[in-house]
N, C-alpha and C. Protein backbone atom coordinates (compact mmCIF):
# COMPACT_ATOMS: atom_id res chain seq x y z
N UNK A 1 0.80 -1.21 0.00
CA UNK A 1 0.00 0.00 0.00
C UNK A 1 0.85 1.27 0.00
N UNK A 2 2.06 0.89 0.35
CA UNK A 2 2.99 2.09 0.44
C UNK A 2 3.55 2.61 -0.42
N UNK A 3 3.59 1.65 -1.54
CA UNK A 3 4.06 2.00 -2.84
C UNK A 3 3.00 2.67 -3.73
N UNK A 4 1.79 2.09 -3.44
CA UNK A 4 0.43 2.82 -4.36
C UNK A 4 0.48 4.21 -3.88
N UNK A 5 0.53 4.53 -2.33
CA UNK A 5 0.01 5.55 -2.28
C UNK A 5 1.62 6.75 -2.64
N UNK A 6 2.44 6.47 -2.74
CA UNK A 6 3.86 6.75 -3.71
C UNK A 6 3.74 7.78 -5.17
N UNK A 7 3.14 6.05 -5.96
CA UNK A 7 2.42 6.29 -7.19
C UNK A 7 1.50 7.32 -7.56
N UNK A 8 0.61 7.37 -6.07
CA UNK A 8 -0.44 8.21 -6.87
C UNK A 8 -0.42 9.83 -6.22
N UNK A 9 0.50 9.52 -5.28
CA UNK A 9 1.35 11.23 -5.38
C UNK A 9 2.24 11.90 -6.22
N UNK A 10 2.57 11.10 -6.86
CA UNK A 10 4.19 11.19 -7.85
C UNK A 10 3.76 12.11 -9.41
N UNK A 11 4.28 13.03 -9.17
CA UNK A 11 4.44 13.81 -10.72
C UNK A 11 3.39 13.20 -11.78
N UNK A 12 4.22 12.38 -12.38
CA UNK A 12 3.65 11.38 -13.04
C UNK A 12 2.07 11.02 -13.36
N UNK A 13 1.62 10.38 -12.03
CA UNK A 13 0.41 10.18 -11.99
C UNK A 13 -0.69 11.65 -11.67
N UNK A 14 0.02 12.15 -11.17
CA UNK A 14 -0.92 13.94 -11.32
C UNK A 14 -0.78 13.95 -12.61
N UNK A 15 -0.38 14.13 -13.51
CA UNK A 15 -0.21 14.45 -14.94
C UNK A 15 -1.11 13.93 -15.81
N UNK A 16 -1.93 12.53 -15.21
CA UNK A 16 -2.47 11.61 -16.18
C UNK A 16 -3.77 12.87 -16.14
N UNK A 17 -4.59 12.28 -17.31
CA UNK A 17 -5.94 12.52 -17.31
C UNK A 17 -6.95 11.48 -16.78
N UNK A 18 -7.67 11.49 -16.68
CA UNK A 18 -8.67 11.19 -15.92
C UNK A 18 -8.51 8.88 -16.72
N UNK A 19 -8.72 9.35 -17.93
CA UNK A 19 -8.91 7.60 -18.83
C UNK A 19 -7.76 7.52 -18.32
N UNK A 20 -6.38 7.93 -18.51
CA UNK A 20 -5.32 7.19 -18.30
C UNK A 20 -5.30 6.49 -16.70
N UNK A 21 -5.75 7.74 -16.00
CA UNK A 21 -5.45 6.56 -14.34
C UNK A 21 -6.53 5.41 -14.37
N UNK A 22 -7.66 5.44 -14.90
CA UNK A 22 -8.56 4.41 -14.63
C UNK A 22 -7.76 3.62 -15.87
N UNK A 23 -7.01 3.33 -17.02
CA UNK A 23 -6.24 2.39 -17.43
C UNK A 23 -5.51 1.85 -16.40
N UNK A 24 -4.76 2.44 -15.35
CA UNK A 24 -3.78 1.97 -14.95
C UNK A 24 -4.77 1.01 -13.84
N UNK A 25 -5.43 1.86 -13.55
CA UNK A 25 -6.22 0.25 -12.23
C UNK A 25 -6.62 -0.66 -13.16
N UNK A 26 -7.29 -0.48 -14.56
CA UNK A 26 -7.95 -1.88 -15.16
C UNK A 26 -6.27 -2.74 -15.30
N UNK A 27 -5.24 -2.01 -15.34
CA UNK A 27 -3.89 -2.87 -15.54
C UNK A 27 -3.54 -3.06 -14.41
N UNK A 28 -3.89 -3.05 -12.91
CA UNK A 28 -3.91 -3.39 -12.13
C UNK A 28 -4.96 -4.63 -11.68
N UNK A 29 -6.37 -4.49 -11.99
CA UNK A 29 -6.84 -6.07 -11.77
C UNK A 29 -6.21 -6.91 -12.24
N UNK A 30 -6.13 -6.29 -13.81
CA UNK A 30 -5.32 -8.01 -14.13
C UNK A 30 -4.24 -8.55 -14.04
N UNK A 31 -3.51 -7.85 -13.04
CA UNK A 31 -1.98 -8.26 -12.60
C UNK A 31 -2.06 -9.26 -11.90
N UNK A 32 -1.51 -10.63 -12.45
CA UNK A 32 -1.25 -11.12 -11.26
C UNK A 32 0.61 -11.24 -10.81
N UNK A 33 0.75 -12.09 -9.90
CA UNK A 33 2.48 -12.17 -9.93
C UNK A 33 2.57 -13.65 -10.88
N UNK A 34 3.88 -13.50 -11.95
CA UNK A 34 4.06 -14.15 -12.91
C UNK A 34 3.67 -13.79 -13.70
N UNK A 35 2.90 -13.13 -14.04
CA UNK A 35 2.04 -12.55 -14.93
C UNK A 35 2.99 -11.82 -15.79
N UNK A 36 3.28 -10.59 -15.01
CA UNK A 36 3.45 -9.00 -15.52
C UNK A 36 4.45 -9.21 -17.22
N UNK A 37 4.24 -8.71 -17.85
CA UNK A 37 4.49 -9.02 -19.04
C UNK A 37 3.82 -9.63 -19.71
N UNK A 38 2.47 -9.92 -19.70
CA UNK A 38 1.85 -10.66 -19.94
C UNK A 38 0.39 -10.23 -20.25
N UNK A 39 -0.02 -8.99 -19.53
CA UNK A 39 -0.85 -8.36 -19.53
C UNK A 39 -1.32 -7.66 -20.88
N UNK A 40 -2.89 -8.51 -21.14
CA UNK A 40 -3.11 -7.91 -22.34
C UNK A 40 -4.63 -7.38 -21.96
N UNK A 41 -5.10 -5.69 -22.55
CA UNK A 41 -5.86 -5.45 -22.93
C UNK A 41 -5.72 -4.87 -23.98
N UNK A 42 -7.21 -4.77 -25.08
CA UNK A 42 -6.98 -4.86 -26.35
C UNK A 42 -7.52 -3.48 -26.59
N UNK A 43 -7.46 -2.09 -27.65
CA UNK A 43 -8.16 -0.56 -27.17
C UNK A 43 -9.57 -0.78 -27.31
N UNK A 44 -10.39 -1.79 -28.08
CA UNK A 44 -11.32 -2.02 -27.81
C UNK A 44 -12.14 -2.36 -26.52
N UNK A 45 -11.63 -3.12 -25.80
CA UNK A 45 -12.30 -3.96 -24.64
C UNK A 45 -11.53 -2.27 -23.52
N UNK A 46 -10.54 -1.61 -24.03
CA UNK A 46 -10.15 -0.98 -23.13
C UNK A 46 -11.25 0.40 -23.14
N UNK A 47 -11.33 0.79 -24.17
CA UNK A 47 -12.75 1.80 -24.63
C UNK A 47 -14.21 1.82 -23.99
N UNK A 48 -14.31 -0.17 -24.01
CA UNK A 48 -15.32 -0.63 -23.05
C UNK A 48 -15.37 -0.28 -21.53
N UNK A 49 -13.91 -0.70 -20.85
CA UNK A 49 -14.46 -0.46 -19.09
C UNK A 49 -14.22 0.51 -19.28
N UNK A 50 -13.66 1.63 -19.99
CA UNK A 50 -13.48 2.90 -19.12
C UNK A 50 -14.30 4.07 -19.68
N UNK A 51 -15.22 3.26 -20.51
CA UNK A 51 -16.88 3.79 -20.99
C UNK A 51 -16.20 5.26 -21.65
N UNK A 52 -15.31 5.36 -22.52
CA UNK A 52 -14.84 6.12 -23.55
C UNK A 52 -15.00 5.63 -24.91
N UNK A 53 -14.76 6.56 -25.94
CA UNK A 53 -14.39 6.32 -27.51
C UNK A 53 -13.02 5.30 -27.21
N UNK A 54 -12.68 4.72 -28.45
CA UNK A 54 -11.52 3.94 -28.64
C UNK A 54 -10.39 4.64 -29.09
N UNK A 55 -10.67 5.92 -29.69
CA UNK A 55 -9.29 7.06 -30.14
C UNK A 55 -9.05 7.35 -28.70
N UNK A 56 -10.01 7.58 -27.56
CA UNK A 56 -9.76 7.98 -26.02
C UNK A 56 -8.89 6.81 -25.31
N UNK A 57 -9.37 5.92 -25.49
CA UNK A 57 -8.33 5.06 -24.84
C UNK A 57 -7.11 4.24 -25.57
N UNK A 58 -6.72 4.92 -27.11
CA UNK A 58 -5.87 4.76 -27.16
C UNK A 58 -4.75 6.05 -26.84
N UNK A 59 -4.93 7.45 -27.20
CA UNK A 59 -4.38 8.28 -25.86
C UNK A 59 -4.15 7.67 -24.79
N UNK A 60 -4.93 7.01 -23.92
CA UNK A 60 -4.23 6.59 -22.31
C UNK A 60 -3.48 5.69 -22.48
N UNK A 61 -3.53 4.75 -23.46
CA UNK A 61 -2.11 3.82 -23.39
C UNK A 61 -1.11 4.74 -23.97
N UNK A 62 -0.75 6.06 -24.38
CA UNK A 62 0.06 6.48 -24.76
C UNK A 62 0.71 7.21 -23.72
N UNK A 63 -0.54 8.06 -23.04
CA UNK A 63 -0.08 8.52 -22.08
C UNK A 63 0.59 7.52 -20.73
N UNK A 64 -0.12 6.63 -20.87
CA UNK A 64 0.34 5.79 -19.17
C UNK A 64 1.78 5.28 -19.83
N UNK A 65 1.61 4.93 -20.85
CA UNK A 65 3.52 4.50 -21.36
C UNK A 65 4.32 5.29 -21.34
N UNK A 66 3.96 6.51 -21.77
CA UNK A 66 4.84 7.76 -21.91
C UNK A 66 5.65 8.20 -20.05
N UNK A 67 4.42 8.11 -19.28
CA UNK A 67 4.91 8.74 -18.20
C UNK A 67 5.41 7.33 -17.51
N UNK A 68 5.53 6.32 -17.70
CA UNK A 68 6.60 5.11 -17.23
C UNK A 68 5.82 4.27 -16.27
N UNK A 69 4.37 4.08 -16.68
CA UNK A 69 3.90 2.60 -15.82
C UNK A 69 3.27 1.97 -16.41
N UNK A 70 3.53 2.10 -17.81
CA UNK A 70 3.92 0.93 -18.21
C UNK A 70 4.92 0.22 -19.52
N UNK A 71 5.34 -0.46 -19.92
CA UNK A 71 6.17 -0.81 -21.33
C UNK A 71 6.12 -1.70 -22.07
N UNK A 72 5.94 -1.65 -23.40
CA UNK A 72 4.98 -2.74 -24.62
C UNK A 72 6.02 -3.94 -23.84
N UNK A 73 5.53 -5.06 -24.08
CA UNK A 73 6.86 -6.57 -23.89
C UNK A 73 6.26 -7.14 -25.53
N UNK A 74 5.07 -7.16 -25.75
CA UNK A 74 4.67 -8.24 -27.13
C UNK A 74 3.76 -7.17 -27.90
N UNK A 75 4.51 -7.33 -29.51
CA UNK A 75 3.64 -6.44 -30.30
C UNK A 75 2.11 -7.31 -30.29
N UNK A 76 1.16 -6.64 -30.78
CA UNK A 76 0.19 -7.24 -31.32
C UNK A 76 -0.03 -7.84 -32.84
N UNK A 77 -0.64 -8.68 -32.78
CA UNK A 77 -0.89 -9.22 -34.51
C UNK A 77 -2.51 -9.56 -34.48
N UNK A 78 -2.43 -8.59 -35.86
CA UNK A 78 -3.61 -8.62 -35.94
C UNK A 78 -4.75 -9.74 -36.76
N UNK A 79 -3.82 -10.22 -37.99
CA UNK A 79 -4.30 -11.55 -38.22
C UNK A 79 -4.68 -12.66 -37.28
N UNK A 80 -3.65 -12.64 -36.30
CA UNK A 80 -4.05 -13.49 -35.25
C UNK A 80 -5.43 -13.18 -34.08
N UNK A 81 -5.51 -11.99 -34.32
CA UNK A 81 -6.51 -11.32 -32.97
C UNK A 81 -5.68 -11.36 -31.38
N UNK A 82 -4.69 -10.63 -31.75
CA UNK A 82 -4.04 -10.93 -30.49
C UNK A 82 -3.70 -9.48 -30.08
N UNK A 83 -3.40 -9.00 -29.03
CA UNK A 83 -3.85 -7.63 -28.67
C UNK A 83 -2.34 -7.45 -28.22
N UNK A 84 -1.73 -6.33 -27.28
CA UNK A 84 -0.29 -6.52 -26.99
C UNK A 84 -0.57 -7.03 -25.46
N UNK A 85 1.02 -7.37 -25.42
CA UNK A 85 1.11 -7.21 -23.89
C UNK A 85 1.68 -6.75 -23.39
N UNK A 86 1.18 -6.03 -22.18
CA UNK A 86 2.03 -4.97 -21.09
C UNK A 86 3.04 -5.49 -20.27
N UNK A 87 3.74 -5.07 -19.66
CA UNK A 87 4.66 -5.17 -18.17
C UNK A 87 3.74 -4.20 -17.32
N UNK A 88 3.84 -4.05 -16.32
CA UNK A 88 3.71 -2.98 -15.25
C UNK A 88 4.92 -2.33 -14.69
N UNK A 89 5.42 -1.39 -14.51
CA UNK A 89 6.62 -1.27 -14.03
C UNK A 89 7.28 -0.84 -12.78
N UNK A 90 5.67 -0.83 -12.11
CA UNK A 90 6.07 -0.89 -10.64
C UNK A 90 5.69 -2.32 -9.61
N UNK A 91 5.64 -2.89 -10.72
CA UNK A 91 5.46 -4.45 -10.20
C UNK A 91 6.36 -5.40 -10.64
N UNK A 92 6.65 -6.74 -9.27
CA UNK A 92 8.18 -7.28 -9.98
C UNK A 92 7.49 -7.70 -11.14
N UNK A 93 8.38 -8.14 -12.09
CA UNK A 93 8.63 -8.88 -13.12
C UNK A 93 8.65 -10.38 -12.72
N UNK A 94 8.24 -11.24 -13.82
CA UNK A 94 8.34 -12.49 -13.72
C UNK A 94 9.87 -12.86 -13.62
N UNK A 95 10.21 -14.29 -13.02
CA UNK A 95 11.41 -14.83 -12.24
C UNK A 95 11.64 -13.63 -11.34
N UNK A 96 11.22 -12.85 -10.54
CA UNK A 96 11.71 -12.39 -9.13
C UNK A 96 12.32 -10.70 -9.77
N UNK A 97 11.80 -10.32 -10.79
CA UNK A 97 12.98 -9.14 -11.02
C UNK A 97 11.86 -7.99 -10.28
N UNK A 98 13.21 -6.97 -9.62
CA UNK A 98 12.57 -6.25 -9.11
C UNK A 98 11.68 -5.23 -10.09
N UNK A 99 10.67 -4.56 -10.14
CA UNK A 99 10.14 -3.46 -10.27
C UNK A 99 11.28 -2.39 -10.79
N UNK A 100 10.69 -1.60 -12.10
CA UNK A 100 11.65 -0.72 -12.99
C UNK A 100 11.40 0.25 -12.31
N UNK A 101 9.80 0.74 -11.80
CA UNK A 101 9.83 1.98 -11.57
C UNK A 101 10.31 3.34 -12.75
N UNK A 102 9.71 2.95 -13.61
CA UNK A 102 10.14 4.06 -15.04
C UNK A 102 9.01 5.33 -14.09
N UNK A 103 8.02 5.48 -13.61
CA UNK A 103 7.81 6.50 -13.72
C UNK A 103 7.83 7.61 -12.84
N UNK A 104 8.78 7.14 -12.12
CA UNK A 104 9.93 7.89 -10.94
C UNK A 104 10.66 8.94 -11.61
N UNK A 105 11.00 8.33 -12.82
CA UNK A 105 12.00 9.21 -13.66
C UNK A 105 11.20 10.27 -14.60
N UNK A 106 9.99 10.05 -14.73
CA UNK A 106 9.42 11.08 -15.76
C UNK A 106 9.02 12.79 -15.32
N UNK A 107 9.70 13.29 -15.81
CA UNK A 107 9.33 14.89 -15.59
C UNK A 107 8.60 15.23 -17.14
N UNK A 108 7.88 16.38 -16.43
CA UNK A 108 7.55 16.87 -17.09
C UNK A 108 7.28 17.55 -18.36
N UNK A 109 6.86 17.70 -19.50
CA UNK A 109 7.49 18.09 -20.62
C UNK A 109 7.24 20.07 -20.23
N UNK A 110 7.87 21.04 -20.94
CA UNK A 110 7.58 22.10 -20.89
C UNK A 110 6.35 22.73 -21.56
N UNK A 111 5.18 22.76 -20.98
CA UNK A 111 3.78 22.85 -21.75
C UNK A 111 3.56 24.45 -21.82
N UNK A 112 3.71 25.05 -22.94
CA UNK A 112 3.57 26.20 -23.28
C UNK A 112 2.25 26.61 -23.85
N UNK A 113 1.13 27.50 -23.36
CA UNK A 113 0.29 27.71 -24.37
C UNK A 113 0.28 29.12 -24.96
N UNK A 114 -0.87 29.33 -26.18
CA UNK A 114 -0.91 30.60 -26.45
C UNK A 114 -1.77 31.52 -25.54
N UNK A 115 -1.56 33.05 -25.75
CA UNK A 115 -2.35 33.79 -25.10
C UNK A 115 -3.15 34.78 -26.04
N UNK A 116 -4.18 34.74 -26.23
CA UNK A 116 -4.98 35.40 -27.41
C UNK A 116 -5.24 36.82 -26.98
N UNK A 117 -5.13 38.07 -27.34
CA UNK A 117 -4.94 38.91 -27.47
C UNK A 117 -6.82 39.13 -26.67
N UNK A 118 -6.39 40.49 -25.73
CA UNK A 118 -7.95 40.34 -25.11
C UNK A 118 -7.99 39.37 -23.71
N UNK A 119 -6.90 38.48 -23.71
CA UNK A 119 -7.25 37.16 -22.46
C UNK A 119 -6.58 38.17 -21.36
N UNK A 120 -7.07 37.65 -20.35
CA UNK A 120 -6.42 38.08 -18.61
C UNK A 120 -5.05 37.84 -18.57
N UNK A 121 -3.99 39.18 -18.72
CA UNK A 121 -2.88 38.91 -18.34
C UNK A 121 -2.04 39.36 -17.44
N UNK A 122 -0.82 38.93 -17.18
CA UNK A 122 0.16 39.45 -15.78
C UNK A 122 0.61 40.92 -16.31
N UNK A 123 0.92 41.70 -15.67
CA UNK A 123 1.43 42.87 -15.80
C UNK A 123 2.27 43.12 -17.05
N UNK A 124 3.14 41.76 -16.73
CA UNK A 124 4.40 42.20 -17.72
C UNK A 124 4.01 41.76 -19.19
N UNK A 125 2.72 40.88 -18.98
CA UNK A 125 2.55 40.30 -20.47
C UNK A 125 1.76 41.47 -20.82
N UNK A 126 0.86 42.45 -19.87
CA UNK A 126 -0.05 43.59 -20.50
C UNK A 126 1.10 44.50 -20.99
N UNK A 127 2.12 44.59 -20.34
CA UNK A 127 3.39 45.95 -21.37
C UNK A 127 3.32 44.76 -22.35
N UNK A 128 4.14 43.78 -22.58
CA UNK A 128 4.65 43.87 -23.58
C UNK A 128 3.72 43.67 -25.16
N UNK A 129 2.16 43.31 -24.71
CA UNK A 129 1.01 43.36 -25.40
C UNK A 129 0.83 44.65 -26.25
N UNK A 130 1.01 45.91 -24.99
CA UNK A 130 1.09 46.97 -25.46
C UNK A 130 2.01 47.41 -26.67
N UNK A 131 3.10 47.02 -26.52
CA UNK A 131 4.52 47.01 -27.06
C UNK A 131 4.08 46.58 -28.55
N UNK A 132 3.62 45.30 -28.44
CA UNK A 132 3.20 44.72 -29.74
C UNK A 132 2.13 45.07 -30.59
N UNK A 133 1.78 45.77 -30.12
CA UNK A 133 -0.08 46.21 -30.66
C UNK A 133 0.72 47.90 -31.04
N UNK A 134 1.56 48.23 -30.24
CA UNK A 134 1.89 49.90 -31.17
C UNK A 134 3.07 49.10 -32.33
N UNK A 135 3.61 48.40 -32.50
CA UNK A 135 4.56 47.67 -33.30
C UNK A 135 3.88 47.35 -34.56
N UNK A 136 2.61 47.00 -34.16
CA UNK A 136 2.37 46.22 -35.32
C UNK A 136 2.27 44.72 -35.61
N UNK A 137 3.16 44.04 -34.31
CA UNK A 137 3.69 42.51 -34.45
C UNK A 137 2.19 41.91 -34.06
N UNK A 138 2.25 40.71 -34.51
CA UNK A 138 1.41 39.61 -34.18
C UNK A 138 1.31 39.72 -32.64
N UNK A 139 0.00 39.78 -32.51
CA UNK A 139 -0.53 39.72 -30.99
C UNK A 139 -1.40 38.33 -29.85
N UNK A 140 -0.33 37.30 -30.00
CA UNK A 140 0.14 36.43 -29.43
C UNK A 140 1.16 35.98 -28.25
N UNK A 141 1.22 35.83 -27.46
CA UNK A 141 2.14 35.90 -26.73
C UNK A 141 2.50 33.92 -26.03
N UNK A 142 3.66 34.14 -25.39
CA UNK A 142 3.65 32.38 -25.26
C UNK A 142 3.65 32.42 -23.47
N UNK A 143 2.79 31.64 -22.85
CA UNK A 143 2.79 31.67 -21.41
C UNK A 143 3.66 30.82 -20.94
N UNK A 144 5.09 31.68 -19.89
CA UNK A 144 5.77 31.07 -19.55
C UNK A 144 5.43 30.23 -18.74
């Protein structure tokens, strides 16, 4: 329990959106030990429990991989009907290996948005708005 409640303080898991953490518990029922690597849900059946579109829950497997809990082990084939399979990576691994813990290591990316001319801004973005609007320049600005 000490490690979940770790997880779900950690950077990382603040970051998810809402489908991605409920991916990570449906990849949590089906963990068992021996397992991990083994774990397959398919974006269909995954679209199903987490009562989203299937473009939605394929975002959360992007996102939950991206931020490190989890990592492909088996492509999928699709002639076969076979879906992939996951690892977990805060769970051991089959034969005894400890836990990777990839998403200990994930920071943040630098998320910049725009600011549309007219929006609520800080002081310094209203000068330099000003600045740009007697200039002439494109009246955009990037929020640090």
């Amino acid at each position: 329990m000490q490690k979940w409640e770790e997880i779900l303080s950690s950077p990382a898991y603040r970051d998810l959106k809402p489908a991605a953490r409920c991916l990570i518990e449906e990849f949590q029922r089906l963990y068992r030990p021996g397992r991990n690597g083994r774990i397959s849900i398919s974006t269909k059946n995954a679209a199903r429990l987490l009562n989203v579109t299937e473009p939605t829950a394929i975002k959360a497997f992007h996102e939950v991989e991206e931020h490190g809990f989890i990592r492909l082990s088996e492509g999928h084939s699709w002639m076969e009907r076979k879906a992939r399979e996951w690892r977990l990576t805060f769970e051991p691994g089959n034969n005894n290996q400890e836990p990777t813990d990839e998403w200990r290591e994930w920071v943040p990316k630098n998320k910049t948005r725009l600011k549309k001319q007219g929006q609520v801004c800080s002081k310094n973005d209203s000068r330099l708005l000003k600045k740009q609007e007697q200039s002439g320049r494109i009246s955009y600005l990037r929020q640090p």
